[in-house]
PDB file of N, CA and C in Angstrom:
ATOM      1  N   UNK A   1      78.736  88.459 115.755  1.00  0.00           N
ATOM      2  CA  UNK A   1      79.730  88.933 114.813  1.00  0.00           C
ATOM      3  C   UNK A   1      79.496  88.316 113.436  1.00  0.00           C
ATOM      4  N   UNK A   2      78.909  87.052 113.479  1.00  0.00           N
ATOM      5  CA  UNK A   2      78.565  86.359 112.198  1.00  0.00           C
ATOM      6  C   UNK A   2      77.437  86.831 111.664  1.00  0.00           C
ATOM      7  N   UNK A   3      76.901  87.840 112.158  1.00  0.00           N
ATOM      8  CA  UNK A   3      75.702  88.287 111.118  1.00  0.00           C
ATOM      9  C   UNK A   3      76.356  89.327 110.436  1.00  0.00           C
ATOM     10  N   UNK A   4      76.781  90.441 111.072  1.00  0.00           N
ATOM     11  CA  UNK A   4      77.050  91.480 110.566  1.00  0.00           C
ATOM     12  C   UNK A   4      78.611  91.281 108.974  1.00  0.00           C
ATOM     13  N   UNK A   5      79.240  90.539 109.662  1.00  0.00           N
ATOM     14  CA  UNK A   5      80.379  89.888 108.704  1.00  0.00           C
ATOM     15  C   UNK A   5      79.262  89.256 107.136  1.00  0.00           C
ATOM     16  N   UNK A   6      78.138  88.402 107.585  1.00  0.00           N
ATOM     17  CA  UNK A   6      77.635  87.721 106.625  1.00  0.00           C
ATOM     18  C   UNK A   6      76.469  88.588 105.816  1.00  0.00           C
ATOM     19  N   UNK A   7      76.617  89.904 106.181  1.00  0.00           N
ATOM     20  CA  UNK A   7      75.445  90.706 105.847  1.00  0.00           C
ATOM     21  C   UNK A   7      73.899  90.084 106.396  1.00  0.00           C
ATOM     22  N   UNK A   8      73.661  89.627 107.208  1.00  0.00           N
ATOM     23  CA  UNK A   8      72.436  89.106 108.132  1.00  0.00           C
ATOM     24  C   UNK A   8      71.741  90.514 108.770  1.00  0.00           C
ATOM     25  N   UNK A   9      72.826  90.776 108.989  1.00  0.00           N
ATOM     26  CA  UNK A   9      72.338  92.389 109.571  1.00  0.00           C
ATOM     27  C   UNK A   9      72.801  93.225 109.332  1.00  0.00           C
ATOM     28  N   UNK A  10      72.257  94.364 108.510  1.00  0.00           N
ATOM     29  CA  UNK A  10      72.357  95.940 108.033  1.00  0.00           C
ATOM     30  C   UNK A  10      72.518  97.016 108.818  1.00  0.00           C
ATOM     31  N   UNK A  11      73.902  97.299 108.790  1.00  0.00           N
ATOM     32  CA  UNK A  11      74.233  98.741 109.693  1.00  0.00           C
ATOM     33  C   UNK A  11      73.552  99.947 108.779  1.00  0.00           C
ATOM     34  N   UNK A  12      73.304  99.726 107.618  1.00  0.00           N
ATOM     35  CA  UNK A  12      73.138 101.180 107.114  1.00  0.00           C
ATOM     36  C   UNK A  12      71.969 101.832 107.575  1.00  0.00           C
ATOM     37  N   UNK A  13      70.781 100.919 107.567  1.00  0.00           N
ATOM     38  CA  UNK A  13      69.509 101.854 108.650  1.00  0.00           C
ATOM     39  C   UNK A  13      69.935 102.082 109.228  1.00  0.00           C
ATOM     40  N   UNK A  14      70.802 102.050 110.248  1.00  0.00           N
ATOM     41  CA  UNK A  14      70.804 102.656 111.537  1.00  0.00           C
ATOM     42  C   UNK A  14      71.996 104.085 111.196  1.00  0.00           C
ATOM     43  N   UNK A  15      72.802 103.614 110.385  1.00  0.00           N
ATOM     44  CA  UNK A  15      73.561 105.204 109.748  1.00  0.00           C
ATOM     45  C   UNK A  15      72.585 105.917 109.229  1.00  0.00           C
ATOM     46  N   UNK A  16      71.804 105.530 108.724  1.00  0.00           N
ATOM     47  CA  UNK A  16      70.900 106.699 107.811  1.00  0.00           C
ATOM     48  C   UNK A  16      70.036 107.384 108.899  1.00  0.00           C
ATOM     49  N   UNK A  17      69.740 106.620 109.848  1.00  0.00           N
ATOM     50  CA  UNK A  17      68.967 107.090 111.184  1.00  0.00           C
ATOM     51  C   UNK A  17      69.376 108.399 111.343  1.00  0.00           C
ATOM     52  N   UNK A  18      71.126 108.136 111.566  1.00  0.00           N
ATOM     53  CA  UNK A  18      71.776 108.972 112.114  1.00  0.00           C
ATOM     54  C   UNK A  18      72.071 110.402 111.556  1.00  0.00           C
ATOM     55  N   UNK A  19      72.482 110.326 109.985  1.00  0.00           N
ATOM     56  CA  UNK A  19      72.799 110.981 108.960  1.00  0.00           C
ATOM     57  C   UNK A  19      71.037 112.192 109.164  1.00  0.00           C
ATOM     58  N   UNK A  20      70.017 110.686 109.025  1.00  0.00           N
ATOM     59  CA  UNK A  20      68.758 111.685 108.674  1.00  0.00           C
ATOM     60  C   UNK A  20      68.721 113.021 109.805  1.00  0.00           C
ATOM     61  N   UNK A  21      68.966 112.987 110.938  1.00  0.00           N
ATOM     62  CA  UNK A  21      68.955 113.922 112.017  1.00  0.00           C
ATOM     63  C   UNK A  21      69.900 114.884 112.209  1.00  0.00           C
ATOM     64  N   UNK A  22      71.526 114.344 111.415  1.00  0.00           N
ATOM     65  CA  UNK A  22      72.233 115.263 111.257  1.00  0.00           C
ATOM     66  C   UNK A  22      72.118 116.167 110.274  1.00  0.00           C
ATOM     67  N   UNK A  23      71.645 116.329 109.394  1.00  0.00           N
ATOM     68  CA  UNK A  23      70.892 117.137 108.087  1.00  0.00           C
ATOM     69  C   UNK A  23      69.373 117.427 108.210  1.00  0.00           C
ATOM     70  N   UNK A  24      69.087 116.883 109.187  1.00  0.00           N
ATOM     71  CA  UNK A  24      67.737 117.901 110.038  1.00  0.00           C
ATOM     72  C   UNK A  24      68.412 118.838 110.930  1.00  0.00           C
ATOM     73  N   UNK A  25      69.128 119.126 111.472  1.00  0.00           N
ATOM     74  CA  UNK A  25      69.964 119.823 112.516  1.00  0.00           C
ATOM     75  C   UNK A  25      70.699 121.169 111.365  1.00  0.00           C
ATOM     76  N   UNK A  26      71.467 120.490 110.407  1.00  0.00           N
ATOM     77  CA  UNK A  26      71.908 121.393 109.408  1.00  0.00           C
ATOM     78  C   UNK A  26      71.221 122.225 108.396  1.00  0.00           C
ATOM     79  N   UNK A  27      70.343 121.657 108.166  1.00  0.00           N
ATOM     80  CA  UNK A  27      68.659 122.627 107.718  1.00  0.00           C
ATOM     81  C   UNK A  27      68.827 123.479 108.346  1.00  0.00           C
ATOM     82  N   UNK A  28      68.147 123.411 109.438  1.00  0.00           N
ATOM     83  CA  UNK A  28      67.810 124.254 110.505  1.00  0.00           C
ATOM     84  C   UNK A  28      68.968 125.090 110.746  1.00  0.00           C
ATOM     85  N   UNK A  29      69.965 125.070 110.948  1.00  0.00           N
ATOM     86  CA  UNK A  29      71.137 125.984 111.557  1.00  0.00           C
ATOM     87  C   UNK A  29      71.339 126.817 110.193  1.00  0.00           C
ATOM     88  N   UNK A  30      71.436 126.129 109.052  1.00  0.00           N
ATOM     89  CA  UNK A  30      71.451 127.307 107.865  1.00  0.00           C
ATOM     90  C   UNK A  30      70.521 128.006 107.428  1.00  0.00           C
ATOM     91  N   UNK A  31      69.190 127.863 107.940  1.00  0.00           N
ATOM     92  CA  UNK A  31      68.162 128.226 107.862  1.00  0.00           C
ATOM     93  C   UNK A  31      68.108 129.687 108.635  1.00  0.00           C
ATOM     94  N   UNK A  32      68.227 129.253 110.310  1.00  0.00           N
ATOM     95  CA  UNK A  32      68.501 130.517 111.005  1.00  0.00           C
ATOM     96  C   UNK A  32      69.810 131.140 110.902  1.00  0.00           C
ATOM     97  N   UNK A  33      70.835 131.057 109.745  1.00  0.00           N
ATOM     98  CA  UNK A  33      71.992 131.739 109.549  1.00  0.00           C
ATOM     99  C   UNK A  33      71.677 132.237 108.809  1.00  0.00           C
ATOM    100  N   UNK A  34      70.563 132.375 107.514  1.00  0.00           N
ATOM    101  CA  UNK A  34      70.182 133.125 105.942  1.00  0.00           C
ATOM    102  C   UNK A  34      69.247 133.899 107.479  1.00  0.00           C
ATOM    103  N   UNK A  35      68.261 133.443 108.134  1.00  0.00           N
ATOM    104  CA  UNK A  35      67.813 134.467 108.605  1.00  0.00           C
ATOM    105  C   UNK A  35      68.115 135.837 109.237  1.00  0.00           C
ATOM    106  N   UNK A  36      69.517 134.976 110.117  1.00  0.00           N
ATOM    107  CA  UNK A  36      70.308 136.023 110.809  1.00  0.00           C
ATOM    108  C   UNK A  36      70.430 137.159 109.988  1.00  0.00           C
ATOM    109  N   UNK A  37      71.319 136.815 108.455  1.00  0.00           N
ATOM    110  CA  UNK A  37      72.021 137.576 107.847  1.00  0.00           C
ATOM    111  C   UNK A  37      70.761 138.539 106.583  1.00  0.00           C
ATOM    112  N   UNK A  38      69.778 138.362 107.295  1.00  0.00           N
ATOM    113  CA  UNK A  38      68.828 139.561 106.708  1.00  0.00           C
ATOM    114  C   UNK A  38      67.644 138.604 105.772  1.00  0.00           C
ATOM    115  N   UNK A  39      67.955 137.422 105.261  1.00  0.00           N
ATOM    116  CA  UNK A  39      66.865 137.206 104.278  1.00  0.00           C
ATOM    117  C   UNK A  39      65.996 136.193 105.162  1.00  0.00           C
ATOM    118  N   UNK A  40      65.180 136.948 105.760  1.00  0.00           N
ATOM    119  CA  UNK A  40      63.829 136.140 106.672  1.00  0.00           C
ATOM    120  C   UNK A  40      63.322 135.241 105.887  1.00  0.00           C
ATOM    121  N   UNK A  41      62.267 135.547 104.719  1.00  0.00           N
ATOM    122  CA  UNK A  41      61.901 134.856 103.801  1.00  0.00           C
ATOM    123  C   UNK A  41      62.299 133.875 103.468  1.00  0.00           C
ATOM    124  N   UNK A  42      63.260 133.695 102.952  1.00  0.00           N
ATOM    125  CA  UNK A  42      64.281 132.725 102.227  1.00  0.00           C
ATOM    126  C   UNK A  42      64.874 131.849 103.433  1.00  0.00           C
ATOM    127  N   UNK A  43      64.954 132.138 104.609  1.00  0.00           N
ATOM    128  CA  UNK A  43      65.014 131.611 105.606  1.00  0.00           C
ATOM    129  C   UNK A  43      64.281 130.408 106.065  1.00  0.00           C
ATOM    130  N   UNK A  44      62.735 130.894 106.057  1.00  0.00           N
ATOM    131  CA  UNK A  44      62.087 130.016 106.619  1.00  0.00           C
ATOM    132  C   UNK A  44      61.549 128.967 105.636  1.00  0.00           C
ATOM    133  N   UNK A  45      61.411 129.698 104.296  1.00  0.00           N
ATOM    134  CA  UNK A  45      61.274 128.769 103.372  1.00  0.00           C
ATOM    135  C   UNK A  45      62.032 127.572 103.061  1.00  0.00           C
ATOM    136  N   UNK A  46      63.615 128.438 103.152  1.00  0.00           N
ATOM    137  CA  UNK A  46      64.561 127.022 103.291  1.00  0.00           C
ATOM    138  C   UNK A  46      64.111 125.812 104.284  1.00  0.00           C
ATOM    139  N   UNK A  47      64.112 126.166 105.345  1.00  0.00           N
ATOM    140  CA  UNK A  47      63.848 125.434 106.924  1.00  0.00           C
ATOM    141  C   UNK A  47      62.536 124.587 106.244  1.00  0.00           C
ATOM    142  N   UNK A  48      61.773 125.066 105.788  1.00  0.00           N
ATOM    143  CA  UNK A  48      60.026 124.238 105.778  1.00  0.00           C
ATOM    144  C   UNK A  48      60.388 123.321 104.300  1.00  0.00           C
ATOM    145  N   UNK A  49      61.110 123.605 103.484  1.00  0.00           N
ATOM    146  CA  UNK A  49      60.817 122.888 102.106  1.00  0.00           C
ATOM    147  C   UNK A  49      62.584 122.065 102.377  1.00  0.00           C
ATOM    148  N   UNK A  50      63.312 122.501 103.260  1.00  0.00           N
ATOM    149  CA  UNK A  50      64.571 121.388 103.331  1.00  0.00           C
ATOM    150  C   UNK A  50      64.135 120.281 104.043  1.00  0.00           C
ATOM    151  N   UNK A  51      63.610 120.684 105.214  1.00  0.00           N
ATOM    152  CA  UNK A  51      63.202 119.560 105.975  1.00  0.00           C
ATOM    153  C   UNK A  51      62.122 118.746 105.405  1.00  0.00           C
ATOM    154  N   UNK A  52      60.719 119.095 104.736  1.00  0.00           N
ATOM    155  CA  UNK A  52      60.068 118.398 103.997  1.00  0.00           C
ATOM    156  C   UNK A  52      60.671 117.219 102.608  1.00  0.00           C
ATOM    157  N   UNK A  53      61.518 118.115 102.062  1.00  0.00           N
ATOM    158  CA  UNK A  53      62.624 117.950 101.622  1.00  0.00           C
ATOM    159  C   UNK A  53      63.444 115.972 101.773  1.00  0.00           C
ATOM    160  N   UNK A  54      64.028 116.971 102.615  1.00  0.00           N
ATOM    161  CA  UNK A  54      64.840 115.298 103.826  1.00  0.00           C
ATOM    162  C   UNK A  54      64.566 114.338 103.887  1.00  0.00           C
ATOM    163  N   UNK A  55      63.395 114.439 104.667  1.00  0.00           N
ATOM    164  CA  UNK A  55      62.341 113.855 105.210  1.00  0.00           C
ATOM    165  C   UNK A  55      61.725 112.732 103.968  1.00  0.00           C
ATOM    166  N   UNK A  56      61.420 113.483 102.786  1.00  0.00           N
ATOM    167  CA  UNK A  56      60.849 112.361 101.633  1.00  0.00           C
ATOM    168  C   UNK A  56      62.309 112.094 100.755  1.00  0.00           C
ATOM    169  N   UNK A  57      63.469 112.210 101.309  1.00  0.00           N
ATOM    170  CA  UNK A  57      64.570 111.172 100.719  1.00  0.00           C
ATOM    171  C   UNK A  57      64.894 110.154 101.340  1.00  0.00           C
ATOM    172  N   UNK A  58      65.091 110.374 102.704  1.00  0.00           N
ATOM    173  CA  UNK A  58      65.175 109.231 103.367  1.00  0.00           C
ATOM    174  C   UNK A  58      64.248 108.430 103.744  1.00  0.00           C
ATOM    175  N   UNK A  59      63.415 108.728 103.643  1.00  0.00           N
ATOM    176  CA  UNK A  59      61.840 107.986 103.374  1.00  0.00           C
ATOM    177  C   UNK A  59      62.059 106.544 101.953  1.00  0.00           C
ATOM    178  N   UNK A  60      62.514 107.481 101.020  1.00  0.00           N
ATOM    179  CA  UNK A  60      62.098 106.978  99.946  1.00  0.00           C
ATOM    180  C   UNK A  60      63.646 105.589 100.040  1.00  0.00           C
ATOM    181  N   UNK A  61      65.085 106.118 100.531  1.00  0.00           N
ATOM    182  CA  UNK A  61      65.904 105.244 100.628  1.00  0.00           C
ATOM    183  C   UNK A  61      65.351 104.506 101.581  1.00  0.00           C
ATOM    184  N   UNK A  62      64.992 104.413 102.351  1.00  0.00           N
ATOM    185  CA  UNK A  62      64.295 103.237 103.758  1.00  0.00           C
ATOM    186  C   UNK A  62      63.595 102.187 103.597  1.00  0.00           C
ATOM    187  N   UNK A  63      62.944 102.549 102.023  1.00  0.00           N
ATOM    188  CA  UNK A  63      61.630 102.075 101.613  1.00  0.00           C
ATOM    189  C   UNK A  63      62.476 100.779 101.204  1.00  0.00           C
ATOM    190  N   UNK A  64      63.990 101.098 100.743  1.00  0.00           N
ATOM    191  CA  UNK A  64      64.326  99.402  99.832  1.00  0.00           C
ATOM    192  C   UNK A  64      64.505  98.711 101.326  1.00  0.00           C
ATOM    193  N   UNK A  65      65.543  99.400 102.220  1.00  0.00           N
ATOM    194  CA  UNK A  65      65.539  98.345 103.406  1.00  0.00           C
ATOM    195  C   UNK A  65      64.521  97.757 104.156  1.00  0.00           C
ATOM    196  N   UNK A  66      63.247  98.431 104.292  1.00  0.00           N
ATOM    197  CA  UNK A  66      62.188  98.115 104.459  1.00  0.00           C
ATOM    198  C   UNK A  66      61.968  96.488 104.027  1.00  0.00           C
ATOM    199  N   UNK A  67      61.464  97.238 102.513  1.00  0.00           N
ATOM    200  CA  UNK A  67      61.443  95.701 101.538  1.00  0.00           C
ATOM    201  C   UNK A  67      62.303  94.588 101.731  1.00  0.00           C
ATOM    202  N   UNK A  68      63.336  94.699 101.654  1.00  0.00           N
ATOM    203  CA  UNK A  68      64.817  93.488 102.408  1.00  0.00           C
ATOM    204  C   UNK A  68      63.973  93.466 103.255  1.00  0.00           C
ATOM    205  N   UNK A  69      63.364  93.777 104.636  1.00  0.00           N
ATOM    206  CA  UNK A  69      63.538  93.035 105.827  1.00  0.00           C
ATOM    207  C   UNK A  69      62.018  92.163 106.088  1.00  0.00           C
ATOM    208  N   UNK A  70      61.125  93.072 104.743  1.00  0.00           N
ATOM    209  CA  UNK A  70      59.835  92.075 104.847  1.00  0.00           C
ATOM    210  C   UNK A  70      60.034  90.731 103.961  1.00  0.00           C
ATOM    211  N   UNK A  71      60.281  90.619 102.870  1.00  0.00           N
ATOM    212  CA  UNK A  71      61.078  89.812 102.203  1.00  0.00           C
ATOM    213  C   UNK A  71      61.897  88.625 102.793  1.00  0.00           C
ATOM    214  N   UNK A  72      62.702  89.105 103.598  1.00  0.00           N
ATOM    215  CA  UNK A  72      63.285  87.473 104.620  1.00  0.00           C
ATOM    216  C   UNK A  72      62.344  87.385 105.590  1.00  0.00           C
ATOM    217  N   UNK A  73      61.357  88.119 105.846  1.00  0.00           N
ATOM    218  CA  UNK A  73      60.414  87.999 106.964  1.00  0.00           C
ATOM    219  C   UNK A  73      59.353  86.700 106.290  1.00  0.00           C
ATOM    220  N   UNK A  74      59.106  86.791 105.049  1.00  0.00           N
ATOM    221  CA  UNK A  74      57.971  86.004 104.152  1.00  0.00           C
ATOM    222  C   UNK A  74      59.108  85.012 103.676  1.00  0.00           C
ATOM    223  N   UNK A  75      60.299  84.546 103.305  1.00  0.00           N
ATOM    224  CA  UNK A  75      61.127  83.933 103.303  1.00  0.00           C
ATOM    225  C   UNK A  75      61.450  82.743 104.354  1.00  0.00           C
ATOM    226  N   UNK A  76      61.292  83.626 105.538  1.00  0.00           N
ATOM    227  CA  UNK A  76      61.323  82.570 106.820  1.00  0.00           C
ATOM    228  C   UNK A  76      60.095  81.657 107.277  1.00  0.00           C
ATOM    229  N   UNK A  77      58.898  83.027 106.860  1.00  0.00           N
ATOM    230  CA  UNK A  77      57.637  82.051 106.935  1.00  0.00           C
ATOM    231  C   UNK A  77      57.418  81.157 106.292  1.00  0.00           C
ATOM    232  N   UNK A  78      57.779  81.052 104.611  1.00  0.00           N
ATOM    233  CA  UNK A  78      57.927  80.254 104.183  1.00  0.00           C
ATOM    234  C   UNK A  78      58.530  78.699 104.093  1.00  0.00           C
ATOM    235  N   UNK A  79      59.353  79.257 105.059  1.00  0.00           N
ATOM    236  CA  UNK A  79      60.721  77.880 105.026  1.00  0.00           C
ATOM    237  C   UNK A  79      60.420  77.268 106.335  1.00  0.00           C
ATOM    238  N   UNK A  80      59.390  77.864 107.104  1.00  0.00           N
ATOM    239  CA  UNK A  80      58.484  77.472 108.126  1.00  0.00           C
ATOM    240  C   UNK A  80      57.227  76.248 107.962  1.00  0.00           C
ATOM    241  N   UNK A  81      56.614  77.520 107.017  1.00  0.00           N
ATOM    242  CA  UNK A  81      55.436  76.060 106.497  1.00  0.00           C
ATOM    243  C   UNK A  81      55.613  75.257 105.614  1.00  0.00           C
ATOM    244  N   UNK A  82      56.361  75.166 104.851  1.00  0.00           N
ATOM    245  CA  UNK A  82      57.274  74.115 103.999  1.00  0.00           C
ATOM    246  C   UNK A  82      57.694  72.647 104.752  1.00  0.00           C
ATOM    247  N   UNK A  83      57.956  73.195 105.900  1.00  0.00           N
ATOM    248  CA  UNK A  83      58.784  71.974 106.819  1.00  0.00           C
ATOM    249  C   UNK A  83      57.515  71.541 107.843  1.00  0.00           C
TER     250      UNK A  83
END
């Protein structure tokens, strides 16, 4: 409980996990709803350039938590060979 209280550990990767798949799911369902409703084209294009789309936003937000977690990773090593 003392990490998460002290920010030690980050819930938001794991929301964004979540978020990222729920807006892969919603792509897709509005994708085959423009299709349903007659515009094929525009359909699949949506589906291929939303999800490509997605895919390089949450990429690109991941990238800072990423960094945070290599960062105390070289932090700890540090405070390792120091001692």
């Amino acid at each position: 409980m003392k990490q998460i209280l002290g920010f030690d550990y980050l819930l938001t990767p794991k929301l964004m996990v979540f978020l990222y798949w729920l807006f892969m799911v919603l792509i897709v369902v509005s994708g085959v709803f423009a299709m349903i409703g007659g515009e094929l084209l525009r359909g699949i294009v949506a589906i291929i350039f939303g999800l490509i789309g997605c895919r390089v936003m949450f990429e690109l937000i991941m990238i800072a938590f990423k960094n945070n977690e290599y960062l105390r990773r070289i932090a700890e090593n540090s405070d390792k060979a120091a001692q």
